[in-house]
Structures are given as C-alpha cells and as structure tokens.
C-alpha atoms as a PDB file:
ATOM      1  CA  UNK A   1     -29.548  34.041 152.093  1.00  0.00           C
ATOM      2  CA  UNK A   2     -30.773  33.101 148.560  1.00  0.00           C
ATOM      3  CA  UNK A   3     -30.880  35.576 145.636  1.00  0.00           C
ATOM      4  CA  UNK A   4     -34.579  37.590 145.232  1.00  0.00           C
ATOM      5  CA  UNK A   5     -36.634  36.500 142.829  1.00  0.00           C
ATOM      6  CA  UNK A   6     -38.758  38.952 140.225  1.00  0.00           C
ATOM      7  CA  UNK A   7     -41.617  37.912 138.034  1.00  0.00           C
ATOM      8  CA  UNK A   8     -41.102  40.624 135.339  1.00  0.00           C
ATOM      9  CA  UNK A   9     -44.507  41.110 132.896  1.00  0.00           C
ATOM     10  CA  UNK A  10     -43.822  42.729 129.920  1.00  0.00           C
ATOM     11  CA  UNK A  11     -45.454  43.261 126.347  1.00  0.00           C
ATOM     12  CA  UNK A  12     -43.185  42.203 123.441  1.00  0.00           C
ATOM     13  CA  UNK A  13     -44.947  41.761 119.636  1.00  0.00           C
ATOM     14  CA  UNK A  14     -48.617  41.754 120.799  1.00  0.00           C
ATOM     15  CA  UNK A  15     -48.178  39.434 123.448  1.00  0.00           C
ATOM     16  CA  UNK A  16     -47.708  39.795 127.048  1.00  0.00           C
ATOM     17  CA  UNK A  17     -44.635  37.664 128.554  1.00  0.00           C
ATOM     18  CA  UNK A  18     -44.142  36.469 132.209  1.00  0.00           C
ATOM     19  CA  UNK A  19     -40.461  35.561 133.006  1.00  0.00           C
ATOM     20  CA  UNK A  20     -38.476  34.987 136.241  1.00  0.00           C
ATOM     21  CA  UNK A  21     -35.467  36.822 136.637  1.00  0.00           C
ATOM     22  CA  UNK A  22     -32.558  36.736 139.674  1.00  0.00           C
ATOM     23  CA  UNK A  23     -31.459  40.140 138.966  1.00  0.00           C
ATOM     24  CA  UNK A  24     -33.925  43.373 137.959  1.00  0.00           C
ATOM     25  CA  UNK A  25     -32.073  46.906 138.272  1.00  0.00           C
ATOM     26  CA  UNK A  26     -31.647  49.882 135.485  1.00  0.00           C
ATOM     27  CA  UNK A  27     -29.772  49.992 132.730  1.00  0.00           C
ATOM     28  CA  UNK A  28     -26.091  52.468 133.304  1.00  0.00           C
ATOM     29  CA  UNK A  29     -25.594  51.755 129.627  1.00  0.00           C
ATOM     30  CA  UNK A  30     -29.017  52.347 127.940  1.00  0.00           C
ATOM     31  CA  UNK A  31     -31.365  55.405 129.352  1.00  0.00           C
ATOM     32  CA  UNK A  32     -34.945  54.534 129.530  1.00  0.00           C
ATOM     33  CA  UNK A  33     -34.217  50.940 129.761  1.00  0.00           C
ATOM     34  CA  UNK A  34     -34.684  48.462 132.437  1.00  0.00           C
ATOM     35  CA  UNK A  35     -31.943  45.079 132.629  1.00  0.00           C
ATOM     36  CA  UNK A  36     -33.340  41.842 133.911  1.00  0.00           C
ATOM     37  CA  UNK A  37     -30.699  39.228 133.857  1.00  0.00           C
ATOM     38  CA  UNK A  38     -29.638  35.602 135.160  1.00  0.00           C
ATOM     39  CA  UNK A  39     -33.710  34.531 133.986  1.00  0.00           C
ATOM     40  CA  UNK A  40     -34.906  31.401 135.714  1.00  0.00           C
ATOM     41  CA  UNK A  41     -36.286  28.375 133.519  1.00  0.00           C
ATOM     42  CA  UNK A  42     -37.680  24.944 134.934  1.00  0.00           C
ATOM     43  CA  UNK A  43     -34.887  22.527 134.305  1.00  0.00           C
ATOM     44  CA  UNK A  44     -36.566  18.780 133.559  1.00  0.00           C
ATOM     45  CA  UNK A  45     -35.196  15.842 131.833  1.00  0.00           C
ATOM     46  CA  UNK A  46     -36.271  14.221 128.989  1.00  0.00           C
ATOM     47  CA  UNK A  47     -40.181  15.008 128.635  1.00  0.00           C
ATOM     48  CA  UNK A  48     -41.190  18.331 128.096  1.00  0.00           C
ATOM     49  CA  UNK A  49     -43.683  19.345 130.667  1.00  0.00           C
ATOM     50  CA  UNK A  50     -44.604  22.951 129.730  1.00  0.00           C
ATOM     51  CA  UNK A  51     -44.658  23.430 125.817  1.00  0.00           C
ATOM     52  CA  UNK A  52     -44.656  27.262 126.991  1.00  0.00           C
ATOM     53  CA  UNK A  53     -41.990  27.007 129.226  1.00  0.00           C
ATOM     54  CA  UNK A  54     -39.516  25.261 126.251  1.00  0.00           C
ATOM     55  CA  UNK A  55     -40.363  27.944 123.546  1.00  0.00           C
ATOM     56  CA  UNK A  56     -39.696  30.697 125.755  1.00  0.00           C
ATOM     57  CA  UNK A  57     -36.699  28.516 126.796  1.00  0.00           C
ATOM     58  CA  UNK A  58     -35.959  28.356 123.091  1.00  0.00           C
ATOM     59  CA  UNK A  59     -36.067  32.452 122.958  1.00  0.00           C
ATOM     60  CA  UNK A  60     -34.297  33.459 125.984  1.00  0.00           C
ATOM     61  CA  UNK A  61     -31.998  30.592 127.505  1.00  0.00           C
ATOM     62  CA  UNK A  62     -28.428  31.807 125.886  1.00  0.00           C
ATOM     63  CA  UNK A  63     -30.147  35.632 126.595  1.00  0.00           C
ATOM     64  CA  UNK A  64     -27.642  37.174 129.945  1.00  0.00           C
ATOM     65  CA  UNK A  65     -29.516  40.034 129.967  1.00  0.00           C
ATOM     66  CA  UNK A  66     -32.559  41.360 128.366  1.00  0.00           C
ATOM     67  CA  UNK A  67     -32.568  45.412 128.017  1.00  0.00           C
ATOM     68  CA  UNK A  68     -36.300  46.238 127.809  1.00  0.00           C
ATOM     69  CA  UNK A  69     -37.756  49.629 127.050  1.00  0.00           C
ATOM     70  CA  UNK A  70     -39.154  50.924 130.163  1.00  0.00           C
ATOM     71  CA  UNK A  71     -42.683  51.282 128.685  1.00  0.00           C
ATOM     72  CA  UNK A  72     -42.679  47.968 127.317  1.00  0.00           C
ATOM     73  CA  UNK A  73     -42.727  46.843 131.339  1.00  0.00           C
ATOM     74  CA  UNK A  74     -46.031  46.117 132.469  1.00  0.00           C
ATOM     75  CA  UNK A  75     -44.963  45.089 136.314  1.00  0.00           C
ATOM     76  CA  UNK A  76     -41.859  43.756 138.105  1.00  0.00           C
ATOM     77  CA  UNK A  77     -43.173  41.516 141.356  1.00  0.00           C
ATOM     78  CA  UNK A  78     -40.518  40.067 143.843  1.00  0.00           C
ATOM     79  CA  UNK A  79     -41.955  36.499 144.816  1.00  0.00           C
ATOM     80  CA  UNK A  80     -40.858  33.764 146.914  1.00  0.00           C
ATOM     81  CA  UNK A  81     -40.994  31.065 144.580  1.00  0.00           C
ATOM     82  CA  UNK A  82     -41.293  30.528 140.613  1.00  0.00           C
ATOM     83  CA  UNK A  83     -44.514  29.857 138.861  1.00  0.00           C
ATOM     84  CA  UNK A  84     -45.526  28.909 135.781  1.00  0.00           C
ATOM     85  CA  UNK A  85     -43.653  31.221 132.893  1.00  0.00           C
ATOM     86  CA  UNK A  86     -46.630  32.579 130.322  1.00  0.00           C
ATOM     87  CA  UNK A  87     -47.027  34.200 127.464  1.00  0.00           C
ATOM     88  CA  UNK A  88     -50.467  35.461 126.971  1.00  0.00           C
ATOM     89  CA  UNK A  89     -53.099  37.362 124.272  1.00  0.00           C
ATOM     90  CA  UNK A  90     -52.368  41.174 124.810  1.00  0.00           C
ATOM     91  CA  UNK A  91     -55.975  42.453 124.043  1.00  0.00           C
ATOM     92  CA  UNK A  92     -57.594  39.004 125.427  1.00  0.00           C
ATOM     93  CA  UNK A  93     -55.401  38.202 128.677  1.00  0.00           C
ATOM     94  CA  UNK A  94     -55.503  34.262 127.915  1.00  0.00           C
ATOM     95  CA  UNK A  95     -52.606  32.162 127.263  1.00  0.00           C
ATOM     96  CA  UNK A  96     -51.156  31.203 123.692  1.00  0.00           C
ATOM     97  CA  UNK A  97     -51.280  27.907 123.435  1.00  0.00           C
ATOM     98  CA  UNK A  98     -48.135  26.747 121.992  1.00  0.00           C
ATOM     99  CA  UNK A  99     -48.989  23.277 120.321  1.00  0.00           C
ATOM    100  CA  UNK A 100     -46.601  20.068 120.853  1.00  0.00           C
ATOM    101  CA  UNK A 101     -44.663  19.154 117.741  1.00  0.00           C
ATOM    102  CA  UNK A 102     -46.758  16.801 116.097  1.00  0.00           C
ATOM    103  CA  UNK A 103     -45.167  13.830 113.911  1.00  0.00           C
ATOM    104  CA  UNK A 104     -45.618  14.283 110.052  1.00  0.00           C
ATOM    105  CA  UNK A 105     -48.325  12.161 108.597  1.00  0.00           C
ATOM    106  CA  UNK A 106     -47.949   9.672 106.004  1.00  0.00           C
ATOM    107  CA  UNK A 107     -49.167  10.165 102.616  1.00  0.00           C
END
C-alpha cells in the first residue's frame, strides 16, 4: 500500500502556498504547531516545466519538515494523486506568476 498523500494550503508572507506532503500529523515538540514532512516535488530533467514548481523547489527541497503555526493552515486535503504545486495572491486568489530567468541584454 503506498504512503497517503496531503495537499496542505497554507498562508505564508501574503501569499497562499499549495504543497504536497507524504506525512501531515502534530507537532510533540512545538504546541500549536502542525509538521508536514517528506514534501513531494515533480522531478524532471533538464527543462524546467513549472517556473512555480522550481522556486518553491528552490524554498523547500533540503526542508524535512516544515513546523507551521496552526492558524497559518488554511486546509490539509488527502488526494490520490499530485497536482500542480501553487502559490497564489492572498487577497486576489490568482497565481503569482513567477517569470523565467531571462538572459541579460546587451548594451
């Protein structure tokens, strides 16, 4: 039987975050905290696909476990398979665009 997976919504600086997670449970070590650990990133070679999906990549891929304040959680959904990671407007709802890198220009 595979491991559950947990789309876990959550507000951090003004935005709104959506990251997949293995492993959701409460913290023994910090009260009024909730632990999401082993997050789950789209692995792809060379090209990057989702500019959203590297930057948050960039954030949280050496992170083993996020402690988030428990009113800081917006939901925690167990799905059967992994969509697309977001990080959206807080007052708005839309997604930040996060621009590709774009070469310098000459001068």
């Amino acid at each position: 039987m595979s491991k559950p997976l947990y789309k876990v919504t959550f507000l951090n600086h003004g935005k709104v975050y959506e990251l997949y997670a293995h492993r959701v449970a409460s913290s023994n070590a910090l009260w009024g905290f909730t632990e999401v650990g082993e997050l789950v990133f789209d692995v792809h070679e060379g090209l990057v696909i989702d500019p959203t999906e590297e930057r948050l990549r960039e954030e949280f891929g050496n992170t083993r476990v996020l402690h988030l304040p428990m009113q800081s959680i917006v939901r925690v959904e167990e799905v059967e398979k992994k969509g697309a990671s977001a990080i959206r407007d807080a007052a708005s709802g839309e997604k930040v665009v996060t621009p590709f890198p774009m070469p310098a220009r000459p001068r």
